[in-house]
Protein backbone atom coordinates (compact mmCIF):
# COMPACT_ATOMS: atom_id res chain seq x y z
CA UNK A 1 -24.01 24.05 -3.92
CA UNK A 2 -20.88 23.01 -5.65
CA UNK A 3 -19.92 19.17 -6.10
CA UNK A 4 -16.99 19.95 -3.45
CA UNK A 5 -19.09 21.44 -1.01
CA UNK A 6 -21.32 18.43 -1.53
CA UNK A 7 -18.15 16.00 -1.03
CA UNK A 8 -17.37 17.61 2.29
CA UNK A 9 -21.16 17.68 4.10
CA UNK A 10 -21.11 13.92 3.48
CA UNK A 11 -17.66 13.43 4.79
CA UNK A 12 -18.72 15.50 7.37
CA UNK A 13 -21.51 13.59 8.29
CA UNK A 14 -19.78 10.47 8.22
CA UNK A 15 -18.32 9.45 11.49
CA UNK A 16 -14.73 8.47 12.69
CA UNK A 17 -13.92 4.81 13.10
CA UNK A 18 -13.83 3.48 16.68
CA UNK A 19 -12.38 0.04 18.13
CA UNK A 20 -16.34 -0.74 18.22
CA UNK A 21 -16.07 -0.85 14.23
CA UNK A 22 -14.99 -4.58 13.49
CA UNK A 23 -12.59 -3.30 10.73
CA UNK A 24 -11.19 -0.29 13.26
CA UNK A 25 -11.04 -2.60 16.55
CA UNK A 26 -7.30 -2.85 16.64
CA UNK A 27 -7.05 0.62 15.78
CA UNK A 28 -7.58 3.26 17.93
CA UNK A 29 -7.80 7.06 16.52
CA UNK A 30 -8.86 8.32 19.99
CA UNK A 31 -7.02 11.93 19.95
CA UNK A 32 -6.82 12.55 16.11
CA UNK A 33 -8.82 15.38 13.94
CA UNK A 34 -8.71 14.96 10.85
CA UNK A 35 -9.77 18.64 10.48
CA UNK A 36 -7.25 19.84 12.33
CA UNK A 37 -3.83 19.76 9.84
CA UNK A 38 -2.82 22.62 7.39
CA UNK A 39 -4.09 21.68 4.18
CA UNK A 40 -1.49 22.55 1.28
CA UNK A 41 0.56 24.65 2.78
CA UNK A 42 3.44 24.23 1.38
CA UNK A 43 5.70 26.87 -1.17
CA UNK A 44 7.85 24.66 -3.11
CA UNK A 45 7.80 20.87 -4.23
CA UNK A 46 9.80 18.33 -1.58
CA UNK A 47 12.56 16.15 -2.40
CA UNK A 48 13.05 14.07 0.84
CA UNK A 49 15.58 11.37 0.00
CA UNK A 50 14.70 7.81 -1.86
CA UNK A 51 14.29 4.17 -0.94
CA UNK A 52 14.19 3.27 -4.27
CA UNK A 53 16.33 4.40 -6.93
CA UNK A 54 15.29 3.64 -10.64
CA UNK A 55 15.54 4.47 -13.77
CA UNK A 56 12.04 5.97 -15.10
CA UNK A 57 10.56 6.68 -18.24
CA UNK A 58 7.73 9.21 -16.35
CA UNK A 59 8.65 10.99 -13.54
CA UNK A 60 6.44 13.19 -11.30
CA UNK A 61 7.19 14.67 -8.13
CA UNK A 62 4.21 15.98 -5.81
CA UNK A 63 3.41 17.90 -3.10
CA UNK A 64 1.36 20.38 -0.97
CA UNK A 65 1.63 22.84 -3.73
CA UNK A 66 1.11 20.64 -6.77
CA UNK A 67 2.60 18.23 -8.94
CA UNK A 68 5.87 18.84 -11.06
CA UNK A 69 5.91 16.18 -14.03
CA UNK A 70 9.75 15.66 -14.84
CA UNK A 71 9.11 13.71 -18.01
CA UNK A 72 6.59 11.70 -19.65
CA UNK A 73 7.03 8.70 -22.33
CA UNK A 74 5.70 9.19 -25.54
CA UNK A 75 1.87 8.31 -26.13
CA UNK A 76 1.25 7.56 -22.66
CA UNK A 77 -0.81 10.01 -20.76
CA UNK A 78 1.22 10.89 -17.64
CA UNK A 79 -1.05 14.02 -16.45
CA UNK A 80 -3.24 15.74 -13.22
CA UNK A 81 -6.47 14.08 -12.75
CA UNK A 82 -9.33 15.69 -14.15
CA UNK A 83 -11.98 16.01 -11.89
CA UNK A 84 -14.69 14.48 -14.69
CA UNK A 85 -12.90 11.70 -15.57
CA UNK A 86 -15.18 8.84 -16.37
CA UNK A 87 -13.61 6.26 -14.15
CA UNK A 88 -12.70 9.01 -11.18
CA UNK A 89 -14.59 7.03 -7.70
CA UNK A 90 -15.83 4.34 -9.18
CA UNK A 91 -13.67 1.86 -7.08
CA UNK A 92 -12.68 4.84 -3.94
CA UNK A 93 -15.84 6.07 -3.51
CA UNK A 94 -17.67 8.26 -0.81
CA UNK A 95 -18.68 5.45 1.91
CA UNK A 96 -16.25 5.78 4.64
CA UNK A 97 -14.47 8.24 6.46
CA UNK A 98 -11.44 8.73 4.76
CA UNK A 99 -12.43 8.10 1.28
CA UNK A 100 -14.93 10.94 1.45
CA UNK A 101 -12.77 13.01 3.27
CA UNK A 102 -10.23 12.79 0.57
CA UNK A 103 -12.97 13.20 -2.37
CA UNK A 104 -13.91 16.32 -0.88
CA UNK A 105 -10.28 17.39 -0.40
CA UNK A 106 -7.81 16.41 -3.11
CA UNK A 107 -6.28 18.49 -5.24
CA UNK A 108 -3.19 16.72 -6.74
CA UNK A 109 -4.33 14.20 -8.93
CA UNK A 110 -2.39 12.25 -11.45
CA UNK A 111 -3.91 10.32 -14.30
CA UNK A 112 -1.99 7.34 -15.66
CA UNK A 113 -3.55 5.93 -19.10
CA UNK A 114 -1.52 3.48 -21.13
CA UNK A 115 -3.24 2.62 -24.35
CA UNK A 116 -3.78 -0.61 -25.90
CA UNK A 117 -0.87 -2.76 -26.38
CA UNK A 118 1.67 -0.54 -25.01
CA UNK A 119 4.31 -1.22 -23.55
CA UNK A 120 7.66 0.75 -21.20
CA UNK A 121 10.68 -0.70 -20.70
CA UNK A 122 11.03 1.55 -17.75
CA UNK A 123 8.39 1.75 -14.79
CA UNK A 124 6.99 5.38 -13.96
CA UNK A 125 7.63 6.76 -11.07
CA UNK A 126 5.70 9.33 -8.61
CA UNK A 127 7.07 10.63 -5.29
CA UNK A 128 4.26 11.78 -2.73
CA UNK A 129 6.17 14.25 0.05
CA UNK A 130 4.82 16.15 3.17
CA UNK A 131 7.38 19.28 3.80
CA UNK A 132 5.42 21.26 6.35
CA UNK A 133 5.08 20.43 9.72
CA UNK A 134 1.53 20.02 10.85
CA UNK A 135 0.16 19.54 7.11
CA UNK A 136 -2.08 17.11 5.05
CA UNK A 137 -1.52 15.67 1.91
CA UNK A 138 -4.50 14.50 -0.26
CA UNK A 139 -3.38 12.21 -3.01
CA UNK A 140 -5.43 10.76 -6.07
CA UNK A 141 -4.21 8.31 -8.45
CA UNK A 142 -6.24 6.81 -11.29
CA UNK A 143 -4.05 4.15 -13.17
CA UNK A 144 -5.90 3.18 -16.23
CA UNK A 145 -4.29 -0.10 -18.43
CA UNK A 146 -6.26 -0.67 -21.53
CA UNK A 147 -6.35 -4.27 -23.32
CA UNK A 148 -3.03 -6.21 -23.66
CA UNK A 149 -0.64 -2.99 -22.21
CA UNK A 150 2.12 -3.65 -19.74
CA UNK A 151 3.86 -1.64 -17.24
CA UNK A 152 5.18 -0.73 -14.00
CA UNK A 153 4.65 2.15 -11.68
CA UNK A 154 6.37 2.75 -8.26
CA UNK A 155 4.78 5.14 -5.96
CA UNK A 156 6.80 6.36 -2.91
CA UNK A 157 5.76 8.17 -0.01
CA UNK A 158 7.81 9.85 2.37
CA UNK A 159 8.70 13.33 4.48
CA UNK A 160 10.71 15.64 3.85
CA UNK A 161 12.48 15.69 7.43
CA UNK A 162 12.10 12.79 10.42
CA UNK A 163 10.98 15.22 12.39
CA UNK A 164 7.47 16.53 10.43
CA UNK A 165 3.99 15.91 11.88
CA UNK A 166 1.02 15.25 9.07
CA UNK A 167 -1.51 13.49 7.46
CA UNK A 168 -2.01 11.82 4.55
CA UNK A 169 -5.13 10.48 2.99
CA UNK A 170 -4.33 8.95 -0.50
CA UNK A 171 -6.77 6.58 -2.78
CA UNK A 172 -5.89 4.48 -5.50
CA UNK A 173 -7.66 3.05 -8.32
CA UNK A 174 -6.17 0.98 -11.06
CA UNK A 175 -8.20 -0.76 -14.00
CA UNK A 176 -6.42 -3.50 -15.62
CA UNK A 177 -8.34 -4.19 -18.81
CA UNK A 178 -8.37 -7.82 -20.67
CA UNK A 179 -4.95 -9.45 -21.06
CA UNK A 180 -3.12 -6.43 -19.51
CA UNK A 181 -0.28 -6.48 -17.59
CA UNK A 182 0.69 -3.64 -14.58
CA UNK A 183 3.56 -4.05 -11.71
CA UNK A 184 2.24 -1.29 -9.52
CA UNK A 185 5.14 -0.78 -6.17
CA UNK A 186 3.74 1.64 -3.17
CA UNK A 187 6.18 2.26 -0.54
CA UNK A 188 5.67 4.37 2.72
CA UNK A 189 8.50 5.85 4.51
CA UNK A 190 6.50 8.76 6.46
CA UNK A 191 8.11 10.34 8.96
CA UNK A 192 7.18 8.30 12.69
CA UNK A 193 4.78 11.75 12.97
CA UNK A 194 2.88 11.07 10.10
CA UNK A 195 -1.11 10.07 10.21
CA UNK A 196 -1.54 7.54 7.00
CA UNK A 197 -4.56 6.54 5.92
CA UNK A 198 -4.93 5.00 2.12
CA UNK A 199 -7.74 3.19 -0.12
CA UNK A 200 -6.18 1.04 -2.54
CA UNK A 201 -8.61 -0.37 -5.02
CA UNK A 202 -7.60 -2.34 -7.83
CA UNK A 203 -10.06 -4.22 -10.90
CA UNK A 204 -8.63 -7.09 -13.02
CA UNK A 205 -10.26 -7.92 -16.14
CA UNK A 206 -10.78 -11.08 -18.48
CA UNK A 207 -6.94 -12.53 -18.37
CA UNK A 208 -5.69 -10.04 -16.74
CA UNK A 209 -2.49 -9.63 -14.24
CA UNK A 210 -1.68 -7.66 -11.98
CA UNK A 211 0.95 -7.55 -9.46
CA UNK A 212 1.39 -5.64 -6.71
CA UNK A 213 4.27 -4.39 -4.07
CA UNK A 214 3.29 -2.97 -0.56
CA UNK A 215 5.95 -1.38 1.56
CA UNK A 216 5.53 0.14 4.86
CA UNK A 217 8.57 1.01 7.14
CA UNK A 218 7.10 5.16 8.30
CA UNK A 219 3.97 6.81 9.98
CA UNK A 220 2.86 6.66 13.34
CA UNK A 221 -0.52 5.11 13.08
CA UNK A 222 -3.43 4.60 10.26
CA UNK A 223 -4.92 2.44 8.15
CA UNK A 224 -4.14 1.01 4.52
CA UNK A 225 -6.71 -0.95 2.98
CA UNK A 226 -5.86 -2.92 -0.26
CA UNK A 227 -8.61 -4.55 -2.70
CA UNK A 228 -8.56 -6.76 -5.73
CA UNK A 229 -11.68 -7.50 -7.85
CA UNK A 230 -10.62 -10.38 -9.87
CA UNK A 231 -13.58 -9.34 -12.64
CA UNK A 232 -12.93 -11.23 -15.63
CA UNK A 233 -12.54 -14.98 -15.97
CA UNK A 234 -8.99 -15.64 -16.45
CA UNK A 235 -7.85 -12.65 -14.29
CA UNK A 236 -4.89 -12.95 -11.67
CA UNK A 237 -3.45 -10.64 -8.78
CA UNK A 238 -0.69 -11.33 -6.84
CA UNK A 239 -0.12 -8.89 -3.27
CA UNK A 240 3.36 -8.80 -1.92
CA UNK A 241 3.70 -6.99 1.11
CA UNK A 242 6.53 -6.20 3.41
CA UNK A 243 6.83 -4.12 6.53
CA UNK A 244 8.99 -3.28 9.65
CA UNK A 245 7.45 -1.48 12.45
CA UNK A 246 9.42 0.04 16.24
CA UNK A 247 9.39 2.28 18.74
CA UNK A 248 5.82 3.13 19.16
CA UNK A 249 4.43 2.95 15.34
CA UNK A 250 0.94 1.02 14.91
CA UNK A 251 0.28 -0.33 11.02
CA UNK A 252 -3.09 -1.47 9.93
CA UNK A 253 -3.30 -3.48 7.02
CA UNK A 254 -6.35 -4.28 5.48
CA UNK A 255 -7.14 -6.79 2.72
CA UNK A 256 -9.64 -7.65 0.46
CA UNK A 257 -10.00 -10.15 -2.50
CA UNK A 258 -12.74 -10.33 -4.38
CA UNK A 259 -13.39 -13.04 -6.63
CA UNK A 260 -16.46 -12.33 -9.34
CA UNK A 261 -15.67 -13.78 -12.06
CA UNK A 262 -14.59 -17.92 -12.48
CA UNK A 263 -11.36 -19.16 -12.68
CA UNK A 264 -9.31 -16.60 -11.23
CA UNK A 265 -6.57 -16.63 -9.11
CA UNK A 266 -4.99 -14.44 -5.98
CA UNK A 267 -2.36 -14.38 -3.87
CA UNK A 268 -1.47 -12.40 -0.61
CA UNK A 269 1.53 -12.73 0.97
CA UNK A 270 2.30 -10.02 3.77
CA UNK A 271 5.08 -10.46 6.22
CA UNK A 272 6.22 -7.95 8.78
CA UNK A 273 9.02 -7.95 11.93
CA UNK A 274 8.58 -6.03 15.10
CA UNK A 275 10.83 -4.25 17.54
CA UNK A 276 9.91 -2.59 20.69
CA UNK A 277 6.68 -1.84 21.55
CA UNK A 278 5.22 -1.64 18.19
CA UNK A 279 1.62 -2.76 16.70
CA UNK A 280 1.08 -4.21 13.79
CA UNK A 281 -2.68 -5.52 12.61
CA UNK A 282 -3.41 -7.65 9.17
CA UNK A 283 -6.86 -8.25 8.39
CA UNK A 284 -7.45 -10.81 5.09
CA UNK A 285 -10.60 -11.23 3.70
CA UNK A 286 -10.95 -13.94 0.52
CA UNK A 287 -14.62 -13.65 -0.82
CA UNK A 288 -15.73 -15.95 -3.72
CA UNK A 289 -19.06 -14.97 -5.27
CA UNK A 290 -21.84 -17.50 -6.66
CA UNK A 291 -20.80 -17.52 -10.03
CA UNK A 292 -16.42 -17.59 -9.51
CA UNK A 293 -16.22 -21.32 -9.61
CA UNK A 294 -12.84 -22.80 -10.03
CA UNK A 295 -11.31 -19.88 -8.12
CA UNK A 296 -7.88 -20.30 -6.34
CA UNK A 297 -7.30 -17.97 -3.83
CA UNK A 298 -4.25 -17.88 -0.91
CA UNK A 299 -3.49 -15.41 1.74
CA UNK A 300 -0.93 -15.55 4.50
CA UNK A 301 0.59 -13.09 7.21
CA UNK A 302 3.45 -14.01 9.35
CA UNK A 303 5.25 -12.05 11.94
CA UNK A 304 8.64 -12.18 13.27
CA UNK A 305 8.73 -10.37 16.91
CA UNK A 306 12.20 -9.16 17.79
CA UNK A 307 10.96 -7.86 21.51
CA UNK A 308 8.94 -9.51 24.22
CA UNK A 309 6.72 -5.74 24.01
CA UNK A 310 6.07 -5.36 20.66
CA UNK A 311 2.28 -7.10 19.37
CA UNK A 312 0.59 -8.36 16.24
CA UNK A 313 -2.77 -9.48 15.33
CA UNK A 314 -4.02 -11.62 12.59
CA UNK A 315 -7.25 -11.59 11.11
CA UNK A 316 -7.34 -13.93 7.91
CA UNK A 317 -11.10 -14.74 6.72
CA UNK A 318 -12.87 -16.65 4.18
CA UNK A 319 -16.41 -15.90 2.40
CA UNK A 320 -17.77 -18.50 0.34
CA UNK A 321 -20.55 -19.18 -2.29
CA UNK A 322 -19.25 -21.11 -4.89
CA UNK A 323 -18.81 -24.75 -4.45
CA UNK A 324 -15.54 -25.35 -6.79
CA UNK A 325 -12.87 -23.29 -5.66
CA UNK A 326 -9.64 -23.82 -3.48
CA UNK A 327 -9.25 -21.34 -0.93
CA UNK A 328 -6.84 -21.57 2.02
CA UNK A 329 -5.44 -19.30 4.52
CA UNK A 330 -2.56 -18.86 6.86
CA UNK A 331 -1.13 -16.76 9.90
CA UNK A 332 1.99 -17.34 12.32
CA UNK A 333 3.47 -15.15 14.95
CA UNK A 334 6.84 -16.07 16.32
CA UNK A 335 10.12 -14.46 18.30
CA UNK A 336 13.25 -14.76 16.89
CA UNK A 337 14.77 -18.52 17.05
CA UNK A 338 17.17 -18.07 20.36
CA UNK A 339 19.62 -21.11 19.35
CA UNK A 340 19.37 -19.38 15.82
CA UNK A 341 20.71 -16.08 17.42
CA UNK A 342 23.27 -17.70 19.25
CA UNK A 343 24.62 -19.66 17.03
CA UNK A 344 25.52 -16.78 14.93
CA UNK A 345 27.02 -15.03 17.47
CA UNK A 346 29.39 -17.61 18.24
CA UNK A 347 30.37 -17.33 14.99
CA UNK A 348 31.55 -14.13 15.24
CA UNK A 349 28.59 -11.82 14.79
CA UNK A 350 27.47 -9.37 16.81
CA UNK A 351 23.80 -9.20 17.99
CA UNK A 352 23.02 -6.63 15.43
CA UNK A 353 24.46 -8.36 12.66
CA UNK A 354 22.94 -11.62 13.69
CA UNK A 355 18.97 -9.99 13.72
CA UNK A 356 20.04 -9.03 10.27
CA UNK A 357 20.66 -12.08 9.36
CA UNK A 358 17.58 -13.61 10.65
CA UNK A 359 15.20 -10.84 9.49
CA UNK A 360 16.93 -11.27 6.16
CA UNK A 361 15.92 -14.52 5.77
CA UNK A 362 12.32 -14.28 7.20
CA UNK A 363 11.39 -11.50 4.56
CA UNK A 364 13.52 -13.77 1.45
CA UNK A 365 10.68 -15.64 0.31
CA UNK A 366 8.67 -12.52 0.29
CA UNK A 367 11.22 -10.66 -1.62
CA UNK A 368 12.01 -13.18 -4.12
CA UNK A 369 8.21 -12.06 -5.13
CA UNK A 370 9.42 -9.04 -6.32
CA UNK A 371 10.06 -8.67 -10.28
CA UNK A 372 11.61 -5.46 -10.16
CA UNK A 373 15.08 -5.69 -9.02
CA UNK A 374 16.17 -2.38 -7.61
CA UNK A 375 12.61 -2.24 -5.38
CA UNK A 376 13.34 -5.77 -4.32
CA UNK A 377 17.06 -4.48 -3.16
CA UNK A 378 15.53 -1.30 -1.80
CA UNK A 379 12.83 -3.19 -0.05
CA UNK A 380 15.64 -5.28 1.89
CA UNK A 381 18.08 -2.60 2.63
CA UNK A 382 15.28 -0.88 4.41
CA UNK A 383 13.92 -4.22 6.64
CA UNK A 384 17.67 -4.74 7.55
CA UNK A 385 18.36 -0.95 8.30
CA UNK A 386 15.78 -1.10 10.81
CA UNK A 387 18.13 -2.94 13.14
CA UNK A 388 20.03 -0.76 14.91
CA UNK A 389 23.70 -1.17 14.62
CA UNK A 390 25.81 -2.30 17.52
């Protein structure tokens, strides 16, 4: 039996998440095969328009029928994914539903490996598109930084029309070796079709950074889970995350930091805004192990509600077992400040222009997170152009 066939009997055997799963009880995929999509069906590589524009030094563009590397900076490898890569699983492995599924099932990989003390000016970019109705995309992405490199990557994610059904399973690994630095942006714009399901999983070394971007404006529903392991004593990771849902869409965000090593540092910030009769769900998890004293960890979520219909839940949690650390944890749900509101619009201001304004401000503090400054713009423009104009 090949290693593939392997890969799919466990995924096989594995069963789908229900709301009586503690991590899946917001989230209901009552109705939804997993087998049941086109899987790479596609002729030609997508190019569904942008939310973020920027100038690259690696470019790849991917789809159901492969991946198309633009260009590539010099000593960097910018290349597919071998399947026998060293590091390939060993933070997305084979233990739940829609990390095995995708081992068993990807076939456009890209391997990202700056060497030591390297660093680009410009950030890479990758652009994940669906372009057939009723298919799945499997994504892979191994992001290897070794000691003292630094460097950005923005990964998008989007359809190639509004009106395409699919699914897409991605996982993520980065390795940040000792002293290395790595921006790393994902942004989701899936069509309000889409089925999105995605394990991020990231490891921080000794003095290590690493800071990351999450957007998510598309899909209909799924699940993203994100993971730090703060390894290495020294190491930091900073999660930014930002994300407007409506109509009917359901996001699931799921967080984990894991502190291992002593005196490290994390921070989670995730804000989102709410129209309609959308869901969103945050789940934080902060756990400090035995040996991670003088950790200092922080996670928030906040939610702005701009109907009486739409809903948000909050999970943040905390998992002790050092006795030096400073851990602390917030989570706020609100509607949008009536006198606020009004008093715009007796300035002039229409209703529209006045949410804008608000929303604007609620995501700021979030956005001033942001190094890079055309995602931070992008990331804006797309929370405001969620309000529909007048």
């Amino acid at each position: 039996m090949t290693a593939r066939a392997e890969l799919l009997e466990r995924y096989r055997a594995l069963p789908l998440p229900t709301t009586k799963d503690e991590h899946w009880r917001f989230t209901d995929l009552s109705g939804f095969d997993p087998d049941a999509w086109t899987v790479n069906g596609a002729s030609e590589i997508a190019a569904p328009p942008s939310i973020v524009d920027v100038e690259a030094s690696g470019v790849a563009r991917v789809g159901e029928a492969g991946i198309e590397i633009e260009r590539a900076p010099d000593g960097v490898r910018f290349e597919l994914l071998p399947e026998d890569h060293e590091l390939l699983y060993s933070l997305v492995g084979l233990d739940e539903k829609f990390a095995a599924h995708n081992a068993a099932m990807w076939e456009h990989g890209l391997l990202v490996h700056v060497p030591a003390g390297v660093e680009l000016e410009q950030p890479l970019y990758v652009r994940i598109a669906n372009a057939v109705d009723g298919g799945a995309v499997f994504w892979r992405l191994l992001i290897v930084a070794e000691p003292g490199s630094r460097f950005s990557l923005v990964e998008e994610y989007a359809s190639a029309s509004p009106e395409l059904a699919g699914y897409s399973n991605a996982a993520v690994e980065i390795v940040v070796k000792d002293g290395a630095k790595v921006e790393y942006v994902s942004v989701q714009n899936y069509s309000r079709a889409t089925w999105h399901f995605a394990s991020h999983h990231a490891r921080v070394e000794r003095d290590a950074e690493l800071d990351w971007v999450a957007g998510g404006f598309g899909s209909a529903k799924g699940k993203v889970r994100i993971q730090n392991d703060l390894a290495g004593e020294g190491a930091t990771s900073r999660v930014t995350g930002a994300y407007f849902a409506d109509g009917t869409q359901h996001l699931d965000y799921d967080t984990f930091q894991e502190h291992i090593a002593p005196s490290t540092t994390s921070d989670f910030a995730f804000k989102g805004a709410l129209r309609d009769t959308a869901r969103t769900v945050w789940r934080g998890m902060i756990r400090v192990e035995e040996g991670a004293q003088k950790t200092n960890a922080y996670q928030e979520n906040r939610n702005l509600l701009l109907s009486k219909t739409a809903h948000a839940d909050s999970i943040p949690g905390l998992e002790i077992m050092a006795n030096d650390v400073r851990c602390t944890h917030g989570a706020t749900l609100g509607q949008v400040d009536r006198e606020q509101l009004f008093y715009l619009m007796t300035r002039g201001l229409s209703r529209s222009e006045a949410e804008r304004l608000i929303v604007r401000g609620f995501f700021q503090d979030v956005l001033d997170r942001v190094e890079l400054d055309p995602v931070r713009d992008a990331l804006a423009a797309a929370l405001e152009s969620r309000i529909p104009q007048a």
